[in-house]
N, C-alpha and C. Protein backbone atom coordinates (compact mmCIF):
# COMPACT_ATOMS: atom_id res chain seq x y z
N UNK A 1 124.94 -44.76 -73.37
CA UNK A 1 124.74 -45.69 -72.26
C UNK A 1 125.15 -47.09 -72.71
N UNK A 2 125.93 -47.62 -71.93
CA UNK A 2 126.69 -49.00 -72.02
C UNK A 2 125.40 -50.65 -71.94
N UNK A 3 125.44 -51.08 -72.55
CA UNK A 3 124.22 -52.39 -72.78
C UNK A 3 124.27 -53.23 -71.49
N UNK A 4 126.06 -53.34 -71.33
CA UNK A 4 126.34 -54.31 -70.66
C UNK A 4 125.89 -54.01 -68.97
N UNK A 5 125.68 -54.74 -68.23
CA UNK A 5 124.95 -53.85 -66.80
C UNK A 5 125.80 -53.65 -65.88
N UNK A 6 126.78 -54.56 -65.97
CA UNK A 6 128.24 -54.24 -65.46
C UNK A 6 128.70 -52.92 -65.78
N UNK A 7 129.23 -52.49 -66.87
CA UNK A 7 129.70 -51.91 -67.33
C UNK A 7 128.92 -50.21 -67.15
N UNK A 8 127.86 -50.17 -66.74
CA UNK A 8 126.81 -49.07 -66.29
C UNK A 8 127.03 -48.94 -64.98
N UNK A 9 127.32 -49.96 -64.26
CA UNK A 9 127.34 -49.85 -62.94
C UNK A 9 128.71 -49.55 -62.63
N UNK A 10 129.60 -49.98 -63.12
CA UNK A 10 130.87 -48.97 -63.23
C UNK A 10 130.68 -47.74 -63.51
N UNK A 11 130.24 -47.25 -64.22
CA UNK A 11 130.04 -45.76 -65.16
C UNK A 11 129.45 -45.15 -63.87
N UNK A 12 128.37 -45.86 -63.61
CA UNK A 12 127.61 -44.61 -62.26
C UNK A 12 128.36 -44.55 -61.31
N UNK A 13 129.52 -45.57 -60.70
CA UNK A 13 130.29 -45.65 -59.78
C UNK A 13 131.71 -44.43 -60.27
N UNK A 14 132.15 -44.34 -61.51
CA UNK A 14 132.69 -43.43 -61.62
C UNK A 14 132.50 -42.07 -61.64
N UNK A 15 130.93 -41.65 -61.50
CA UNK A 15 130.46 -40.62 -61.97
C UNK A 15 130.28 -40.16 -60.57
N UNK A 16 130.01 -41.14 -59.72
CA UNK A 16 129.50 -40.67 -58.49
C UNK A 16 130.85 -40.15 -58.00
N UNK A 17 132.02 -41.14 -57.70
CA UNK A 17 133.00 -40.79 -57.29
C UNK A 17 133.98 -39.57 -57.70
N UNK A 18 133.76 -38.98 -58.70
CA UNK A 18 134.40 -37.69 -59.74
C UNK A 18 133.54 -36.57 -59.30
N UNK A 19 131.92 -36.92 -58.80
CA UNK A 19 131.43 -36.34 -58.58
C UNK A 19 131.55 -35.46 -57.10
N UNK A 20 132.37 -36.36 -56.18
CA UNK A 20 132.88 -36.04 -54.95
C UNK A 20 134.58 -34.84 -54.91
N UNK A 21 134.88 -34.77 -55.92
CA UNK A 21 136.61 -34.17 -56.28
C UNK A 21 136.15 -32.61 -56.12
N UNK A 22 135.30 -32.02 -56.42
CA UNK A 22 135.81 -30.61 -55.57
C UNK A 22 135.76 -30.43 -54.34
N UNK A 23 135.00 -31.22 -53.05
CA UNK A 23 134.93 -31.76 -51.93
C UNK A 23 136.39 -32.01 -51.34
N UNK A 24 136.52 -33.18 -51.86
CA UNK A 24 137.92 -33.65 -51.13
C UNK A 24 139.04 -32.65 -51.72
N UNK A 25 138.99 -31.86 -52.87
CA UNK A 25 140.06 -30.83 -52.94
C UNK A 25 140.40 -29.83 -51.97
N UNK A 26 139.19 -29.35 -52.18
CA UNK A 26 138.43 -28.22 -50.91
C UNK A 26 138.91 -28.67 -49.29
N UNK A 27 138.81 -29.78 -49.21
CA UNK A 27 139.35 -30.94 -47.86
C UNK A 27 140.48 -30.70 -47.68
N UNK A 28 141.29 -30.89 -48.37
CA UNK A 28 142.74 -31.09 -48.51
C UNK A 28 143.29 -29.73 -48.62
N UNK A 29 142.80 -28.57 -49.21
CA UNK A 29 143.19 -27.46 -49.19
C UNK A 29 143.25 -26.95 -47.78
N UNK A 30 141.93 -27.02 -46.89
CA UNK A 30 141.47 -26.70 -45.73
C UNK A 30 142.72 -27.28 -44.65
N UNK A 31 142.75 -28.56 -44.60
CA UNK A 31 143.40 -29.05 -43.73
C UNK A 31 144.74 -30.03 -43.90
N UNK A 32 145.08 -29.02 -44.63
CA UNK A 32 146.37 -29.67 -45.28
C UNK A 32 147.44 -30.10 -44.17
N UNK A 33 147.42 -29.15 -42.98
CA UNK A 33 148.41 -28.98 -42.49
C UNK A 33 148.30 -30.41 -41.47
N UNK A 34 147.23 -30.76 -41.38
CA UNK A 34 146.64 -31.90 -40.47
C UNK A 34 147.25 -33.11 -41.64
N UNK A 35 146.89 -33.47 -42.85
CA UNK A 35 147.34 -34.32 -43.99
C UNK A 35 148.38 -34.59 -44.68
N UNK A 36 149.10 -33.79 -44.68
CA UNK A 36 150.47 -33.44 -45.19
C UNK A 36 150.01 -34.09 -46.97
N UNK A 37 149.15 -33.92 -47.64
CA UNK A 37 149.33 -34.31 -48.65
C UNK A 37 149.93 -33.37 -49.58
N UNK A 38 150.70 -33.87 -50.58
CA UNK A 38 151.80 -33.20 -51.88
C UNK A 38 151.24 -33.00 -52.87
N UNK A 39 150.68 -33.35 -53.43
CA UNK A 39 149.85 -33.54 -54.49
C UNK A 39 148.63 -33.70 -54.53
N UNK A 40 147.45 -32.99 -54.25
CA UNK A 40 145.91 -33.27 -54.26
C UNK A 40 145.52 -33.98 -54.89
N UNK A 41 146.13 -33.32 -56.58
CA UNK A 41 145.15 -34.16 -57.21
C UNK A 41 145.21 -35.71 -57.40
N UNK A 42 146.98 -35.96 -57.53
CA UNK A 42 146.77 -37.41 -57.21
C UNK A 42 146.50 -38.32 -56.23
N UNK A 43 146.12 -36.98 -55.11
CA UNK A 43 145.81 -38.00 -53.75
C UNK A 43 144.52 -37.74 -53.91
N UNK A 44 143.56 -37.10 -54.84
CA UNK A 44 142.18 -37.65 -55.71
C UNK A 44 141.94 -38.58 -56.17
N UNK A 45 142.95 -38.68 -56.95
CA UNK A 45 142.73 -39.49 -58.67
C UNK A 45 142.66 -40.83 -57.68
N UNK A 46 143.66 -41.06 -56.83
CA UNK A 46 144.08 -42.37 -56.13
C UNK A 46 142.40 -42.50 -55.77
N UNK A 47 142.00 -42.13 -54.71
CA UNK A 47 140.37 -42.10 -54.21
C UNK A 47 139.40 -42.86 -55.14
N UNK A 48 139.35 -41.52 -56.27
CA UNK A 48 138.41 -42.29 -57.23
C UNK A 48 138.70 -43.79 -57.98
N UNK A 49 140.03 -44.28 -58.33
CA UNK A 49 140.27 -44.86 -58.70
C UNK A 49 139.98 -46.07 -57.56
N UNK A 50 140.43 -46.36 -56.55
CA UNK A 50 139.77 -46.54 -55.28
C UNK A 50 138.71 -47.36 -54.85
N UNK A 51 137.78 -46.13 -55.41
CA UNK A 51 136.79 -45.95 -55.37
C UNK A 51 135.63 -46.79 -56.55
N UNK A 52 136.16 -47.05 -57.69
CA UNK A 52 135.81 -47.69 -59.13
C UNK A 52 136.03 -49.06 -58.41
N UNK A 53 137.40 -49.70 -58.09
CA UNK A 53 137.75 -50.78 -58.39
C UNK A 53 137.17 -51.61 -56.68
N UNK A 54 137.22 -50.51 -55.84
CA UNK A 54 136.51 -51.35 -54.30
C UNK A 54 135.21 -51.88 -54.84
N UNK A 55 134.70 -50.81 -55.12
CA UNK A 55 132.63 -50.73 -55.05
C UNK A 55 132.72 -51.90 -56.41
N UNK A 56 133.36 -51.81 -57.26
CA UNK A 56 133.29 -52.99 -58.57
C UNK A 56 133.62 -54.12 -57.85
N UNK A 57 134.69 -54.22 -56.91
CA UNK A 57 134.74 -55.61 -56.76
C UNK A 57 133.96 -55.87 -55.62
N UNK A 58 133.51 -55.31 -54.91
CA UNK A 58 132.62 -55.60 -53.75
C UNK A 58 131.15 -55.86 -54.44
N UNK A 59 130.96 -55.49 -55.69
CA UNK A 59 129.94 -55.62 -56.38
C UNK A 59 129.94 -57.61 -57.16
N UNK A 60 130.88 -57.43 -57.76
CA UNK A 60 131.29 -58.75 -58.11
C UNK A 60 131.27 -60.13 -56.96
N UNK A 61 131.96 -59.98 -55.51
CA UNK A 61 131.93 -60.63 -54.67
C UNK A 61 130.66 -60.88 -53.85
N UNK A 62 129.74 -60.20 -54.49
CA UNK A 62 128.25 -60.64 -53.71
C UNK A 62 127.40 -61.38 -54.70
N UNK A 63 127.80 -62.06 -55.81
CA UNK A 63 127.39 -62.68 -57.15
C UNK A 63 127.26 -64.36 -55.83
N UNK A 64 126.56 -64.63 -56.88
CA UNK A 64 126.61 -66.08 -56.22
C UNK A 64 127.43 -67.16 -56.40
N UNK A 65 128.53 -67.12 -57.45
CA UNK A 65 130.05 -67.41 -57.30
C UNK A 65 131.12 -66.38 -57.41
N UNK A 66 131.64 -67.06 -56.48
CA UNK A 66 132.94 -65.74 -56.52
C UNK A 66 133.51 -65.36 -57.94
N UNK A 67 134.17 -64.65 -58.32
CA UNK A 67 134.53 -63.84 -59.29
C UNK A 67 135.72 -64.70 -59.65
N UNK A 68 136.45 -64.81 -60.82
CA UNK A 68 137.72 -65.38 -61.40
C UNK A 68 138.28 -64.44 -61.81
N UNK A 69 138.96 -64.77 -62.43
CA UNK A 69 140.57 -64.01 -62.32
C UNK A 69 140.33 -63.24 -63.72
N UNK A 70 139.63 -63.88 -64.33
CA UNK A 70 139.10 -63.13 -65.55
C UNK A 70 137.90 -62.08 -65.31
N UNK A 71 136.92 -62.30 -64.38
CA UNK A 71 136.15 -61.23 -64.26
C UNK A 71 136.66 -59.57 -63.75
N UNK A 72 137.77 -60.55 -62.96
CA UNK A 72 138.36 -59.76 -62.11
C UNK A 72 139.21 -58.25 -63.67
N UNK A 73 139.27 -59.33 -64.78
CA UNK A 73 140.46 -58.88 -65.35
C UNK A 73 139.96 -57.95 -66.14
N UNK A 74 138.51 -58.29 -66.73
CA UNK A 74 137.37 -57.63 -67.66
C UNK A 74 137.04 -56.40 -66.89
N UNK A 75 136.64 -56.68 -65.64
CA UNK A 75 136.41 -55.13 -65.15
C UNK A 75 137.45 -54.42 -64.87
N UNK A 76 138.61 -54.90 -64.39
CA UNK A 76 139.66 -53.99 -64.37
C UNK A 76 140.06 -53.37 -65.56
N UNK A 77 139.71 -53.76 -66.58
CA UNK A 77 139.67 -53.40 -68.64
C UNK A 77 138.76 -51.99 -68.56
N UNK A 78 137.58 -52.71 -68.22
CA UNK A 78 136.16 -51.60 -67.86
C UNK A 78 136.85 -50.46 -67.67
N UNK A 79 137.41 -50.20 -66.37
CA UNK A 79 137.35 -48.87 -65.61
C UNK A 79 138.88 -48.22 -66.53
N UNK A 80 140.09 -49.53 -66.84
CA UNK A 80 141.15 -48.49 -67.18
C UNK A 80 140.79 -47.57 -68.69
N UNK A 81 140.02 -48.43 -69.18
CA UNK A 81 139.54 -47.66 -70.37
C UNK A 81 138.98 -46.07 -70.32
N UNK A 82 138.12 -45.95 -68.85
CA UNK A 82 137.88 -44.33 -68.73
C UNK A 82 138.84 -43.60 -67.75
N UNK A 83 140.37 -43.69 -67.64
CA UNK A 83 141.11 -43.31 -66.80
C UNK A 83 141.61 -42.20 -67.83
N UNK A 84 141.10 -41.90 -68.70
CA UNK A 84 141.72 -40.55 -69.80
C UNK A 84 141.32 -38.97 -69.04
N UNK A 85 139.58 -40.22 -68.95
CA UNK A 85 138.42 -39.08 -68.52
C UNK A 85 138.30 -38.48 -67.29
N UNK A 86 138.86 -39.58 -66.56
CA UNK A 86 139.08 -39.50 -65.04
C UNK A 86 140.23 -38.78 -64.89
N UNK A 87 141.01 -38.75 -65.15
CA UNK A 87 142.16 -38.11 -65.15
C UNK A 87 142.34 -36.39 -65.84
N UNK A 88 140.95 -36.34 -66.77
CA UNK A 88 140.88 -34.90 -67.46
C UNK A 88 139.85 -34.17 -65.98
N UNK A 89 138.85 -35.36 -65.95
CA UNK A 89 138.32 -34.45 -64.82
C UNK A 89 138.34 -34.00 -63.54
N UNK A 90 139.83 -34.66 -62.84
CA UNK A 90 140.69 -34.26 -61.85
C UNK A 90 141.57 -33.22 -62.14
N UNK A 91 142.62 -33.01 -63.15
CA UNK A 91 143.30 -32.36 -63.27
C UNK A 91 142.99 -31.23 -64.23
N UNK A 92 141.98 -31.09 -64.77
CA UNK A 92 141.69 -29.96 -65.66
C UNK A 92 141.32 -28.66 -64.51
């Protein structure tokens, strides 16, 4: 578990969102023909990823000063750092 509280609150935001991928596979399998999507899993990966960097920065933008270009830059650090994991647990 990460110290930093940021950095946890990313983690649960990724966990939650990875946690949704046999769902939207299952989705996309079902009604493909309605979606035309090519690729599931990267029209997953896109979601979760999405999904990390909305809820992070919508998280950041309710601080009582807006966010800089550096916060902006630290959490975007945050999340690319677990895109190994994210990426094993979409496509595995």
């Amino acid at each position: 578990m990460s110290e930093d509280p940021l950095e946890a609150i990313i983690l649960q935001t990724i966990n939650g969102a990875l946690s949704t991928v046999p769902g939207y596979l299952e989705e996309i399998k079902q009604n493909n023909d309605t979606l035309k999507v090519k690729n599931a899993e990267d029209f997953v990966y896109g979601i979760v990823m999405g999904v990390a960097l909305g809820m992070t920065g919508a998280i950041l933008s309710s601080q009582e000063k807006p966010p800089t270009v550096e916060d902006q830059m630290r959490v975007r650090d945050m999340i690319y750092k677990h895109i190994p994991e994210i990426r094993e647990r979409i496509f595995s």
